[in-house]
C-alpha atoms as a PDB file:
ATOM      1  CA  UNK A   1       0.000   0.000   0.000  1.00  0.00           C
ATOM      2  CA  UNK A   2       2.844   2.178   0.403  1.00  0.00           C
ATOM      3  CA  UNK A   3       2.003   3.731   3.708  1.00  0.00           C
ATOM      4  CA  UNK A   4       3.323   0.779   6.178  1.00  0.00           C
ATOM      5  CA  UNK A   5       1.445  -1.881   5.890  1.00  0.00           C
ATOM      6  CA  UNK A   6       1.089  -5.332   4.592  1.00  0.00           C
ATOM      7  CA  UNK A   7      -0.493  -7.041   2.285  1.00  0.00           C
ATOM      8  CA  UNK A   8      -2.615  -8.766   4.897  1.00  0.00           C
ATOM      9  CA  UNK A   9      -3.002  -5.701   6.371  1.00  0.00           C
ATOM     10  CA  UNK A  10      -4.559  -3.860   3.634  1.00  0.00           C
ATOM     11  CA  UNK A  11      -6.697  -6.899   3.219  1.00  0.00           C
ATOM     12  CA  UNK A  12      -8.196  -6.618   6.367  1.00  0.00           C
ATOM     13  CA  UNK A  13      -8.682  -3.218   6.292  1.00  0.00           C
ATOM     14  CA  UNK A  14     -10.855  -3.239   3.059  1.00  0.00           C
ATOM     15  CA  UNK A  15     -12.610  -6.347   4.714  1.00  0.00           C
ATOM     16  CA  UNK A  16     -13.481  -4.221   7.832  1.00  0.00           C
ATOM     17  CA  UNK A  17     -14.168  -0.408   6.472  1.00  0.00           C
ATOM     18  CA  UNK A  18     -16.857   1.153   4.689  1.00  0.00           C
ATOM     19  CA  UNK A  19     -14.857   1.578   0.981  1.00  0.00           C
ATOM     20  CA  UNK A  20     -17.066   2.860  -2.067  1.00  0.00           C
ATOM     21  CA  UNK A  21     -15.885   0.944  -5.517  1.00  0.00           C
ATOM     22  CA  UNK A  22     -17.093   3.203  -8.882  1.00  0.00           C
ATOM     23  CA  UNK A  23     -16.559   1.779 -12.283  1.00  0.00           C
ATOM     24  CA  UNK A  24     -15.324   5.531 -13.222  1.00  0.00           C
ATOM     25  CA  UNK A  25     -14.500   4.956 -16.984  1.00  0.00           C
ATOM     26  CA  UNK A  26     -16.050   2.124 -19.332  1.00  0.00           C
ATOM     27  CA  UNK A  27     -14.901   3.563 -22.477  1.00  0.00           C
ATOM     28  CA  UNK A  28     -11.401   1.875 -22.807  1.00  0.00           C
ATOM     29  CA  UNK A  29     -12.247  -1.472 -23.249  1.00  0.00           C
ATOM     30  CA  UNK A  30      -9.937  -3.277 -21.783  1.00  0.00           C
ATOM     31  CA  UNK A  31      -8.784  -1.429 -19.487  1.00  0.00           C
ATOM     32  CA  UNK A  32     -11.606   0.253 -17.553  1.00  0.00           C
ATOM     33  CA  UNK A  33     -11.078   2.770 -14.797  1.00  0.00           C
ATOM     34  CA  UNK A  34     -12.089   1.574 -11.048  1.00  0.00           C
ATOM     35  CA  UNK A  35     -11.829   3.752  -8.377  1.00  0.00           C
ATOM     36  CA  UNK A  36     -11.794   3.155  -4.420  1.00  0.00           C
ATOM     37  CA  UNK A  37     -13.263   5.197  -2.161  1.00  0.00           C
ATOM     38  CA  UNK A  38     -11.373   5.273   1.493  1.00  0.00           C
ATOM     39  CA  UNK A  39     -12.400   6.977   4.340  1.00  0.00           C
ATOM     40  CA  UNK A  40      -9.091   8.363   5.645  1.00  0.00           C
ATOM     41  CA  UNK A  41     -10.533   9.694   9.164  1.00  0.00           C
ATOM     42  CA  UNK A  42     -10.333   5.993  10.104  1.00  0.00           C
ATOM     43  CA  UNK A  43      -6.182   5.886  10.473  1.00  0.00           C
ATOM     44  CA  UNK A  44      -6.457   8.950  13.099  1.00  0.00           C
ATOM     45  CA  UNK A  45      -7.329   6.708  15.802  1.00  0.00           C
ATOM     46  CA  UNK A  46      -4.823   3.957  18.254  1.00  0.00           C
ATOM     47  CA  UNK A  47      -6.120   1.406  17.965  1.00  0.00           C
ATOM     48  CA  UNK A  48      -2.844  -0.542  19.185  1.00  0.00           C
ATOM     49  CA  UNK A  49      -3.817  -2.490  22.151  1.00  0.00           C
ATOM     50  CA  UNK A  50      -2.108  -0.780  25.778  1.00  0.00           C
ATOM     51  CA  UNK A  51      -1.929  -1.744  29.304  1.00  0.00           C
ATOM     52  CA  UNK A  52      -4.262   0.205  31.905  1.00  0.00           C
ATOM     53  CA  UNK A  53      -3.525  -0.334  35.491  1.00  0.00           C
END
């Protein structure tokens, strides 16, 4: 993905989130354009697990 993570990673993270997939572009047959929509807001939270005493 290029930001850190796996490729397990990034599969579980488009398992898990809300992503929006458009067919954008059709027209070039074969090669048609798909785009991903990610909400980013989700990476601004820890969710690394901590201790608490």
């Amino acid at each position: 993905m290029g930001v850190g993570y796996g490729g397990e990673q990034a599969y579980v993270i488009l398992g898990v989130v809300p992503v929006e997939f458009r067919i954008s572009c059709i027209v070039t047959i074969p090669n048609p354009t798909v785009t991903l929509y990610l909400p980013v807001d989700i990476f601004d939270r820890d969710v690394l697990p901590t201790t608490r005493h």
